[in-house]
Protein backbone atom coordinates (compact mmCIF):
# COMPACT_ATOMS: atom_id res chain seq x y z
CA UNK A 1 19.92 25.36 7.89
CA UNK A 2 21.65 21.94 8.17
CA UNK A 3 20.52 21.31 11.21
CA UNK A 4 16.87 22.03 10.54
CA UNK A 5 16.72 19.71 7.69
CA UNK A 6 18.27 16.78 9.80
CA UNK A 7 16.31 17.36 12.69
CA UNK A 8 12.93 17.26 10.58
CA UNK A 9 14.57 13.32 9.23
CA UNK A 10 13.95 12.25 12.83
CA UNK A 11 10.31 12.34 11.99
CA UNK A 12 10.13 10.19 9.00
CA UNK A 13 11.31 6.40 10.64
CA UNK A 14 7.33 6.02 10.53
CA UNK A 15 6.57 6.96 7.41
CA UNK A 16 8.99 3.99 5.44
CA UNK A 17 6.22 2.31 5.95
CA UNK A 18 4.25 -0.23 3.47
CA UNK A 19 0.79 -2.01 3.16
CA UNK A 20 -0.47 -5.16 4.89
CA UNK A 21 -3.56 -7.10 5.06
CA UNK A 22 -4.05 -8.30 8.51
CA UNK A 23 -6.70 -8.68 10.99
CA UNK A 24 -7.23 -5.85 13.65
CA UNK A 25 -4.83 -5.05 15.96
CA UNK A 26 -5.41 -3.89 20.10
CA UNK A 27 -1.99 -3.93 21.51
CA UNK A 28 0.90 -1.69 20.54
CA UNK A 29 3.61 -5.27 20.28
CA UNK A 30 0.70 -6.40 17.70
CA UNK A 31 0.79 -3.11 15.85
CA UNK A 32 4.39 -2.99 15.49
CA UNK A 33 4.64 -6.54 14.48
CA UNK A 34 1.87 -5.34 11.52
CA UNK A 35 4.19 -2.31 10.50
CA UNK A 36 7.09 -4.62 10.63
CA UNK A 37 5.80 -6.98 8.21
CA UNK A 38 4.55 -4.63 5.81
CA UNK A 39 8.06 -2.70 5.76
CA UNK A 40 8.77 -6.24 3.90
CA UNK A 41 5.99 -6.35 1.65
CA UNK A 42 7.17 -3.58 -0.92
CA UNK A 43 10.22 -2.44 -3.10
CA UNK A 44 9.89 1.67 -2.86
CA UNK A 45 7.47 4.19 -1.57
CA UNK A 46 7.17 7.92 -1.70
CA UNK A 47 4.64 9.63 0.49
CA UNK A 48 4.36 13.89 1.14
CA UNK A 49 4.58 15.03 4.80
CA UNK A 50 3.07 18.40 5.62
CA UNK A 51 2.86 20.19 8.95
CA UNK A 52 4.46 22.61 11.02
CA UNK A 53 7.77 22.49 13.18
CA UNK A 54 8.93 24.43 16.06
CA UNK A 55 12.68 23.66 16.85
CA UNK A 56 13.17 26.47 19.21
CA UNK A 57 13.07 29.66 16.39
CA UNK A 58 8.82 29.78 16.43
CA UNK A 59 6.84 27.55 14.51
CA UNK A 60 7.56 26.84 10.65
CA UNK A 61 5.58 25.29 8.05
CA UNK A 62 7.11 21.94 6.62
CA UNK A 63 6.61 20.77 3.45
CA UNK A 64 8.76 17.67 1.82
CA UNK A 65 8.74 14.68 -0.67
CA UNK A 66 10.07 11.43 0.74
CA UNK A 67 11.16 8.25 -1.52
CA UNK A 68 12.55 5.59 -0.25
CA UNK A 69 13.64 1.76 -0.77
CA UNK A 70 13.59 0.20 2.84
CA UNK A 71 15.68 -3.26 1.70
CA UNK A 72 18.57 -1.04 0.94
CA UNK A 73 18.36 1.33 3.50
CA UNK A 74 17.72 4.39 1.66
CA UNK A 75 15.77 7.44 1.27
CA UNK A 76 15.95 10.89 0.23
CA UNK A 77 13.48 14.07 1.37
CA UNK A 78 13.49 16.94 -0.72
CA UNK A 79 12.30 20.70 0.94
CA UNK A 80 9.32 22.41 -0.70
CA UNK A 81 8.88 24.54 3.00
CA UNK A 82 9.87 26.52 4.39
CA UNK A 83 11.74 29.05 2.30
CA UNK A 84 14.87 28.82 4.02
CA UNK A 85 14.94 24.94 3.38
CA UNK A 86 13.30 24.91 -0.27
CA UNK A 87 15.08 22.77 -2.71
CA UNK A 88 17.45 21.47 -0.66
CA UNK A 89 17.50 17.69 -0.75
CA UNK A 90 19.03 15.12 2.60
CA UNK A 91 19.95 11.80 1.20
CA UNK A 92 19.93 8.82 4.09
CA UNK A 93 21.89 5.95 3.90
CA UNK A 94 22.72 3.02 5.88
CA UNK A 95 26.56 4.43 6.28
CA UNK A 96 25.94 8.31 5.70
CA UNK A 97 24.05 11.41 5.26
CA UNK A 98 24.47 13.16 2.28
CA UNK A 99 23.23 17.16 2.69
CA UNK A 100 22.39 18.94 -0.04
CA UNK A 101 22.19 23.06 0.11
CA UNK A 102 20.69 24.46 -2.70
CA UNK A 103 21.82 27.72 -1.59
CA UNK A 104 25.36 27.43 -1.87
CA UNK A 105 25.30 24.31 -4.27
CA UNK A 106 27.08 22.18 -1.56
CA UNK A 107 26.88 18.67 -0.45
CA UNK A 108 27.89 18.07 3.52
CA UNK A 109 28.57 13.94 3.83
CA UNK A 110 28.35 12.98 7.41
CA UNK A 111 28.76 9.61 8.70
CA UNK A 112 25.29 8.40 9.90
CA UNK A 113 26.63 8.13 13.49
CA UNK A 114 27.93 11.57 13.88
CA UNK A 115 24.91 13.29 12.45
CA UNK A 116 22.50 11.59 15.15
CA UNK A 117 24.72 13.02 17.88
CA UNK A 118 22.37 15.93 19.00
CA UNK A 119 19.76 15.84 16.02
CA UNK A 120 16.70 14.07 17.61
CA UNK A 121 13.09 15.32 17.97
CA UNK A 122 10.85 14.29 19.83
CA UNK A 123 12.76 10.86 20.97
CA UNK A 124 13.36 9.86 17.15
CA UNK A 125 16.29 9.41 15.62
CA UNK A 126 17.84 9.16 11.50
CA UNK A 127 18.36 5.69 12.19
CA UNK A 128 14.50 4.61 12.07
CA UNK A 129 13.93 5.39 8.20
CA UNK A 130 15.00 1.84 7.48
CA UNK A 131 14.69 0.42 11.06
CA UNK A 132 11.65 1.85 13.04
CA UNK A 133 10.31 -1.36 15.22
CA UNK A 134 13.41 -2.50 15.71
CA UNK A 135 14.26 1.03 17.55
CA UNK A 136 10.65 1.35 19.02
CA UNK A 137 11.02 -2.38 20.93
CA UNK A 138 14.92 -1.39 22.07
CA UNK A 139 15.03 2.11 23.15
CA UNK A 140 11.44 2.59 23.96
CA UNK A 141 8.24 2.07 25.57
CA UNK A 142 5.38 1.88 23.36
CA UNK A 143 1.67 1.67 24.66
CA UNK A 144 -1.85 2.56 22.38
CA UNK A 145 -3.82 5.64 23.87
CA UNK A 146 -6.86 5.40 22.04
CA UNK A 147 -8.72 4.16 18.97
CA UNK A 148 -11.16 6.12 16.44
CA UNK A 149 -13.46 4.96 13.88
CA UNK A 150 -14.42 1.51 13.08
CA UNK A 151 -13.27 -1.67 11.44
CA UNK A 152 -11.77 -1.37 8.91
CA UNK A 153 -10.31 2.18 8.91
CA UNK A 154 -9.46 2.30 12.77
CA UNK A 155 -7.00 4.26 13.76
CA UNK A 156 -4.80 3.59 16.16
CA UNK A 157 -2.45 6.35 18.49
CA UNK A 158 0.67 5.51 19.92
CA UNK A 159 3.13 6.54 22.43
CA UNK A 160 6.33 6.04 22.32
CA UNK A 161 8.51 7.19 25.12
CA UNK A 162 12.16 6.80 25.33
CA UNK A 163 14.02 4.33 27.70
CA UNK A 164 16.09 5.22 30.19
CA UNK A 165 19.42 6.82 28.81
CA UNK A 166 17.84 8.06 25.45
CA UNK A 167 17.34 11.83 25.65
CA UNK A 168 14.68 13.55 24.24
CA UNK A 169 10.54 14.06 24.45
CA UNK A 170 7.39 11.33 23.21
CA UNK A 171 6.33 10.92 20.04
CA UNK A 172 2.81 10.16 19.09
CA UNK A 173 1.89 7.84 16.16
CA UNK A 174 -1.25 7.55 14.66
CA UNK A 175 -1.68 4.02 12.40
CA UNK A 176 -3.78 3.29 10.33
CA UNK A 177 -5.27 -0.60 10.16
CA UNK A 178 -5.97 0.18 6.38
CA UNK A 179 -2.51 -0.43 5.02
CA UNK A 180 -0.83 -0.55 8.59
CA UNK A 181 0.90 2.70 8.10
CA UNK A 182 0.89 6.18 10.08
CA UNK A 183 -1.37 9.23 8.99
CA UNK A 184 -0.01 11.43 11.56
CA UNK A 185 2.48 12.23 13.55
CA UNK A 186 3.02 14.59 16.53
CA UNK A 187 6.73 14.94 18.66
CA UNK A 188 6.43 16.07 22.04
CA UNK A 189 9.28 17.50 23.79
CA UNK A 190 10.27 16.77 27.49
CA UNK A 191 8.00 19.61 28.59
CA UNK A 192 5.09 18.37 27.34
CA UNK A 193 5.00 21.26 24.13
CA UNK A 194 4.16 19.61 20.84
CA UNK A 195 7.10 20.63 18.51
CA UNK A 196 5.62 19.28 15.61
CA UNK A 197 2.61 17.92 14.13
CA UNK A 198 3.02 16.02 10.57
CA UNK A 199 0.03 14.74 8.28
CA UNK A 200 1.24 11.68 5.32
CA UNK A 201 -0.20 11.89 2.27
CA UNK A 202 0.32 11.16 -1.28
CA UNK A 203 1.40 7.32 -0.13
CA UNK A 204 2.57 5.57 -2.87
CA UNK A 205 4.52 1.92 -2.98
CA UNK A 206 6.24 0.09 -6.02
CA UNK A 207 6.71 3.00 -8.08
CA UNK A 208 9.97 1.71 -9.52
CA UNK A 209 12.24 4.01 -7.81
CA UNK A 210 16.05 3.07 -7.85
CA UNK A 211 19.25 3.82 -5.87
CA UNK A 212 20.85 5.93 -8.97
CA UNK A 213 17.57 8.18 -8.92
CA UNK A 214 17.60 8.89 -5.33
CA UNK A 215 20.91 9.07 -4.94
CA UNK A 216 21.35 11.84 -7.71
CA UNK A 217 22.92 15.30 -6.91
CA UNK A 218 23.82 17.78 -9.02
CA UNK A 219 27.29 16.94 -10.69
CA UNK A 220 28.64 20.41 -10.10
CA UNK A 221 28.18 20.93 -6.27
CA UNK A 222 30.58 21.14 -3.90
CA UNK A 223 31.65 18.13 -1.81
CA UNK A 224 32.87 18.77 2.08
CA UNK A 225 33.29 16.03 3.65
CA UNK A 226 32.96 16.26 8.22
């Protein structure tokens, strides 16, 4: 169960993502260098993801809230889907991971290093909710394979594949030049299967969210520290 829930984190890097008006963009640096400048440009956001998942036990439905403050390195996802996963809430922070079971009313605090030892999909690691460029331009190679529609709701899809030394499969982005953020996201493993396929919606930015509220676990739980 833990593992699921971090493993589905790996995902989200794009998604911390905030609006920008710029003029259009045709290469992937210039896209990147749009998303990185509107990952400045707000305070909070909170966004839904929806999709499916297969991480080697079929294919799942996922269905989770994100909020996040970028500047302070922070988010936390909480599970609607699937069942096994509902109400269980992973709270991301620049030092840790804070995993909450709902289950069992425990709270598993990993350092942030530790926990990204063997939970990537799809080339993506934790580290990218508060850092995603930075990791796209270092550990991989990032090119645009197409473009629909038309100015000024293009959308843009991107590749990212990992360097050489960082383990895992591509990830394709799809950005949006209406607010510079992602719509869509698909992880493809080393074979070529796509082991999930995410849609973003509900985007939201300067809500007024705050560390104390998304930091906030119940009182009561149990604290096990690895």
């Amino acid at each position: 169960m833990r593992k699921h829930s971090l493993a589905v984190l790996s995902l989200l890097g794009a998604f911390s993502l905030a609006q920008v008006s710029s003029a259009s963009a045709q290469t992937a640096d210039a896209i990147l260098n749009n998303i990185a400048s509107a990952q400045k440009s707000v305070k909070d956001i909170s966004f839904r993801v929806s999709g499916t998942a297969d991480q080697g036990g079929g294919v799942q439905k996922l269905d989770l809230n994100v909020q996040t403050i970028p500047a302070s390195s922070l988010a936390r996802v909480v599970f609607n889907a699937p069942d096994a996963l509902a109400d269980n809430i992973v709270i991301v922070s620049s030092q840790e991971i804070r995993n909450y079971l709902y289950l069992t009313n425990q709270i598993t605090v990993t350092s942030l290093k530790k926990a990204l030892n063997g939970q990537d999909l799809g080339g993506l690691d934790l580290s990218q909710l508060s850092n995603l460029v930075s990791a796209l331009k270092t550990r991989y190679d990032v090119k645009v394979l197409g473009t629909t529609g038309a100015a000024p709701n293009r959308i843009y899809e991107l590749e990212a594949d990992p360097k050489t030394g960082v383990q895992g499969g591509s990830t394709h982005i799809f950005v949006s030049e209406n607010g510079w953020r992602p719509t869509r996201f698909q992880a493809i493993d080393p074979k070529g299967k796509v082991v999930a396929d995410l849609v973003v919606s509900n985007y939201k930015t300067n809500s007024g969210l705050s560390a104390a509220k998304l930091t906030q676990l119940p009182k009561d739980a149990e604290v096990i520290k690895q």
